[in-house]
C-alpha atoms as a PDB file:
ATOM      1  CA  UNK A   1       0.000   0.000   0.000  1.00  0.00           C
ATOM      2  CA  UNK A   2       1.202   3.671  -0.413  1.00  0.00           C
ATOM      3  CA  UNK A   3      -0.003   6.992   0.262  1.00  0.00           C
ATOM      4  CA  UNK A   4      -1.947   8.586  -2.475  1.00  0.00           C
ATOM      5  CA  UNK A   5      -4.080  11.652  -1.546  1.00  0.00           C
ATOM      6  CA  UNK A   6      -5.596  13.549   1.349  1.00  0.00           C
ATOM      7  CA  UNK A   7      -8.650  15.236   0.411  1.00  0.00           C
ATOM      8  CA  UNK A   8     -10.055  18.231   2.122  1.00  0.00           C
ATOM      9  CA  UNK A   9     -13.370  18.885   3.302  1.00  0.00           C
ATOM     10  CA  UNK A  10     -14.468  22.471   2.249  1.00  0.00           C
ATOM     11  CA  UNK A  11     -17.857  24.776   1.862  1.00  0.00           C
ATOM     12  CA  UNK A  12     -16.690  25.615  -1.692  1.00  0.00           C
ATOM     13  CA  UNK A  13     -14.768  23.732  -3.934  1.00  0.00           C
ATOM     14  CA  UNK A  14     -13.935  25.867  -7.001  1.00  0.00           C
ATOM     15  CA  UNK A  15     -13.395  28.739  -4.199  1.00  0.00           C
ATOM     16  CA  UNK A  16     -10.650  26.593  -2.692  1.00  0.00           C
ATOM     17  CA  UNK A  17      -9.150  25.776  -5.640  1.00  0.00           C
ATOM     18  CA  UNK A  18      -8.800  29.885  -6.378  1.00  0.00           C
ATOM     19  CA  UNK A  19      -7.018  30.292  -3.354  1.00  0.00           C
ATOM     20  CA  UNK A  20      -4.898  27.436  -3.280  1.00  0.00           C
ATOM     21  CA  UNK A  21      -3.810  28.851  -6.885  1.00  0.00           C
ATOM     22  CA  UNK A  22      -3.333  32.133  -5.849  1.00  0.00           C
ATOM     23  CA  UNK A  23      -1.993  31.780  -2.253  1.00  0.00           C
ATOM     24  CA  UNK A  24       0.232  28.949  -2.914  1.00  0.00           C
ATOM     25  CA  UNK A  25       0.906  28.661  -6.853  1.00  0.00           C
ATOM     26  CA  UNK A  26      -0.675  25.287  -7.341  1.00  0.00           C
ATOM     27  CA  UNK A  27      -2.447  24.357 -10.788  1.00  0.00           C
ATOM     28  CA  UNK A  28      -5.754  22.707 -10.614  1.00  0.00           C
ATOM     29  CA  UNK A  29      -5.948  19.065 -12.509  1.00  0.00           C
ATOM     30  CA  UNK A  30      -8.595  18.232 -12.171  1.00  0.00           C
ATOM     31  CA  UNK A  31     -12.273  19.789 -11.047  1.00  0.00           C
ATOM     32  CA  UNK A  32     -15.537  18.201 -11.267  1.00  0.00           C
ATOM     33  CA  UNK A  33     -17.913  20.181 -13.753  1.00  0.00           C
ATOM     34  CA  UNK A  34     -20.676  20.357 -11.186  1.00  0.00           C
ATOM     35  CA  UNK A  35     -17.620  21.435  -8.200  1.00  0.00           C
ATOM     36  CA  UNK A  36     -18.700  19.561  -5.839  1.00  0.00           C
ATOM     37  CA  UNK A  37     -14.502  17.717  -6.501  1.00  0.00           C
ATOM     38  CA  UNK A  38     -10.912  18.882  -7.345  1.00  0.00           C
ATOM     39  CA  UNK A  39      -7.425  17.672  -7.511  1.00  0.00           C
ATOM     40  CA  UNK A  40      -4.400  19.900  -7.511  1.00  0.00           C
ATOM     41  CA  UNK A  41      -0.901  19.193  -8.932  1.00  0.00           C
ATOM     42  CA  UNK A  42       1.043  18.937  -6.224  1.00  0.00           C
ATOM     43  CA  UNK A  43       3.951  16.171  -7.383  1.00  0.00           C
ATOM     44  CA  UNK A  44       3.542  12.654  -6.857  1.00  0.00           C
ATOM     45  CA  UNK A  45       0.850  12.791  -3.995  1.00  0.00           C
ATOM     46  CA  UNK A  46      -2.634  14.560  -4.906  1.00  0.00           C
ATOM     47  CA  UNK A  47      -3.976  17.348  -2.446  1.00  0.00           C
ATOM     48  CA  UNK A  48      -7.990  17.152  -3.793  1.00  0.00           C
ATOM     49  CA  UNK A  49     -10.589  18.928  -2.502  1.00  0.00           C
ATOM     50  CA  UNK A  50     -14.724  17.364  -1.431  1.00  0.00           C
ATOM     51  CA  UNK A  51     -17.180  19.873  -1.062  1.00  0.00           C
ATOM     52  CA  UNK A  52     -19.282  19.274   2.108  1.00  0.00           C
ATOM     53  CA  UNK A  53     -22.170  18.018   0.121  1.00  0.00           C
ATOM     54  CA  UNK A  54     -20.281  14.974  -1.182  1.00  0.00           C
ATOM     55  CA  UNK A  55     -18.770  13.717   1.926  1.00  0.00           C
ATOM     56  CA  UNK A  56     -22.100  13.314   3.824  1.00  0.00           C
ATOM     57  CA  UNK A  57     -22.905  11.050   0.944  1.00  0.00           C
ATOM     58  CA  UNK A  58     -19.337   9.310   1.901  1.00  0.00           C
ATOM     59  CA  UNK A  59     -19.620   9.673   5.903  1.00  0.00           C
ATOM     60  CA  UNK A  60     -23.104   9.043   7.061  1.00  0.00           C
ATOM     61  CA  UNK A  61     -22.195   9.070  10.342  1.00  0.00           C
ATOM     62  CA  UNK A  62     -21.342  12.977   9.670  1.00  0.00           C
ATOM     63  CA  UNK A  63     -17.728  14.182   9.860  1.00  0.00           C
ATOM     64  CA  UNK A  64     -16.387  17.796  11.993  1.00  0.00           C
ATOM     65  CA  UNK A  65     -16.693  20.489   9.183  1.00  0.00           C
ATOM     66  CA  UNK A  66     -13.591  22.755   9.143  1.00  0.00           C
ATOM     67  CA  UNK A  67     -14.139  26.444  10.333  1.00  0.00           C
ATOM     68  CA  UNK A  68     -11.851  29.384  10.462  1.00  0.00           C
ATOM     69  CA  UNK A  69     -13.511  30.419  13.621  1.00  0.00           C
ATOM     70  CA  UNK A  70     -13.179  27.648  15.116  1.00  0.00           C
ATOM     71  CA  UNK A  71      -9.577  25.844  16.596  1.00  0.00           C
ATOM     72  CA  UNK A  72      -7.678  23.785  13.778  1.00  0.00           C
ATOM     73  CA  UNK A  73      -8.536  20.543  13.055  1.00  0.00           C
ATOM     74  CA  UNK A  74      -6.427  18.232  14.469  1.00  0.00           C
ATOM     75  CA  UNK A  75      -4.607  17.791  11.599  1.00  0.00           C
ATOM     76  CA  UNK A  76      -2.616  20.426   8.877  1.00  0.00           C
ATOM     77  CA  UNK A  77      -1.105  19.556   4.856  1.00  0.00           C
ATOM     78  CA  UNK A  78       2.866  20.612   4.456  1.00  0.00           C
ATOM     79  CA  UNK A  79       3.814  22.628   1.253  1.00  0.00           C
ATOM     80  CA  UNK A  80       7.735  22.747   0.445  1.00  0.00           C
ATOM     81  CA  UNK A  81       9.549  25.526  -0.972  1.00  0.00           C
ATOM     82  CA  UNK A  82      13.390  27.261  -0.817  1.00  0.00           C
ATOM     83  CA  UNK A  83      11.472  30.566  -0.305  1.00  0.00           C
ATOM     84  CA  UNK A  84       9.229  30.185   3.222  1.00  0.00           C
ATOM     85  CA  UNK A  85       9.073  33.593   4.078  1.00  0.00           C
ATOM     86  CA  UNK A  86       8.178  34.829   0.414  1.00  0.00           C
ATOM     87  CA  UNK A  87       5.392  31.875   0.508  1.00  0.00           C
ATOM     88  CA  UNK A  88       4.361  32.973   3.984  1.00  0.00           C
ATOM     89  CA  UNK A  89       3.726  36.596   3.059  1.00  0.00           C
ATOM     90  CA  UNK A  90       2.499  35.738  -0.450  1.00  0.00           C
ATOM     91  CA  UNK A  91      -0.186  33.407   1.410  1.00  0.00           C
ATOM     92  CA  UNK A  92      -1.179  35.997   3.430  1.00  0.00           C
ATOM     93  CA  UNK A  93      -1.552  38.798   1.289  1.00  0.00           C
ATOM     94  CA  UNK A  94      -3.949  36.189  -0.782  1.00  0.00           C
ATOM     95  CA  UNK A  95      -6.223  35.792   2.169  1.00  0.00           C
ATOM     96  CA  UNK A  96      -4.362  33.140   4.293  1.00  0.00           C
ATOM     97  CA  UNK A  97      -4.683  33.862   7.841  1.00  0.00           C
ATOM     98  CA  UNK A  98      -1.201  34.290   9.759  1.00  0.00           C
ATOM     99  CA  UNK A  99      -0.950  31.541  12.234  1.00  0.00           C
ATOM    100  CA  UNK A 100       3.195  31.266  12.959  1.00  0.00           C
ATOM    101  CA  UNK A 101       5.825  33.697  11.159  1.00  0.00           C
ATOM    102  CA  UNK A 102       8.504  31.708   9.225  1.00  0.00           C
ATOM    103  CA  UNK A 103      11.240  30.009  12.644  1.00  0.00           C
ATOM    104  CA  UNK A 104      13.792  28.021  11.808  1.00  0.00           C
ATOM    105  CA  UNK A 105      13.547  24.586  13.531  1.00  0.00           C
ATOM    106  CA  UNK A 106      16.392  23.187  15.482  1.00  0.00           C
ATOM    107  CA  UNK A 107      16.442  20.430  12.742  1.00  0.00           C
ATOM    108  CA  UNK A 108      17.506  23.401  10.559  1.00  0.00           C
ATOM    109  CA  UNK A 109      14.099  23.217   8.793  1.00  0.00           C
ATOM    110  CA  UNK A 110      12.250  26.530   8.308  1.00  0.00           C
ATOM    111  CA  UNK A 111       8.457  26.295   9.279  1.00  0.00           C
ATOM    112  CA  UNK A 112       5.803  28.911   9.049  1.00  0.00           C
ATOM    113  CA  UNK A 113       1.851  28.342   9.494  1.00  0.00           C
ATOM    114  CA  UNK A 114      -0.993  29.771   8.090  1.00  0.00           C
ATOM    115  CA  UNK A 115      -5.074  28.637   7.819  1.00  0.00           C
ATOM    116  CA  UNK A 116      -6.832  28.791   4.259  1.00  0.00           C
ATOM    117  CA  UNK A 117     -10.441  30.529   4.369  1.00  0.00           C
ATOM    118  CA  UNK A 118     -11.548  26.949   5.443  1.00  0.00           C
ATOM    119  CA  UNK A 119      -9.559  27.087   8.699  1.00  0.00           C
ATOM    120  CA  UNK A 120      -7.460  24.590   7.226  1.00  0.00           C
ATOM    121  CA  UNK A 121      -4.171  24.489   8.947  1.00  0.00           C
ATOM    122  CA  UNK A 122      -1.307  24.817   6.433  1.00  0.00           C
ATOM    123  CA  UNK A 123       2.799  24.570   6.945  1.00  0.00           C
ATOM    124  CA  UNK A 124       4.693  26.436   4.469  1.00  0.00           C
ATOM    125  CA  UNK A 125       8.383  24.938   4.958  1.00  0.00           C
ATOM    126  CA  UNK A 126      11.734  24.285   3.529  1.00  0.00           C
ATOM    127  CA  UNK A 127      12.382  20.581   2.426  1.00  0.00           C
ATOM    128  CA  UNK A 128      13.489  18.703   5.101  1.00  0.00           C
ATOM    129  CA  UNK A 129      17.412  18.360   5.974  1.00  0.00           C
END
């Protein structure tokens, strides 16, 4: 077995695909003509995208929507890149909300956090020494 996606629960699916374009230069690859699915090119693992709707037809035993006013699920999606604190402030001048300025790690690694307009908890960080 390997790891091949993680999909995110969100209100709006073509919305989050906007935003992930815009506040962290991902390309869509795929999204479902009536939205309510998306995939994102993200290398060799998918990051995809289930609007609400869909899961409860998934889950019937109902599922903790995300909420930006609400604490982080207990869970958050790692992005790599040379440049955290040019991602970090790009991310937030799209609309990400500041969580944790770019710190370098005493592994060397550089992490920052933001949340998407889901509440979404997302690491913005250097690759991994």
């Amino acid at each position: 077995m390997k790891f091949g996606y993680t999909i995110l629960y969100v209100k709006n699916v073509p919305a989050s695909v906007a935003f992930y374009e815009d506040a962290f230069g991902l390309q869509r690859k795929f999204v479902h003509e009536e939205g309510f699915y998306a995939e994102m090119d993200t290398g060799t693992t998918t990051l995809a995208f289930a609007a609400y709707g869909l899961v409860k037809t998934n889950l019937p035993c109902g599922f903790q929507k995300n909420d930006p006013e609400a604490a982080p699920g207990g869970f958050e999606i790692a992005l790599v890149t040379e440049d955290v604190a040019g991602a970090y402030q790009h991310a937030i001048d799209a609309g990400a909300t500041a969580v944790t300025a770019p710190v370098t790690k005493p592994w060397g690694q550089i992490c920052a956090f933001v949340r998407d307009r889901d509440g979404i908890t997302v690491e913005i960080c250097s690759p991994a020494s």
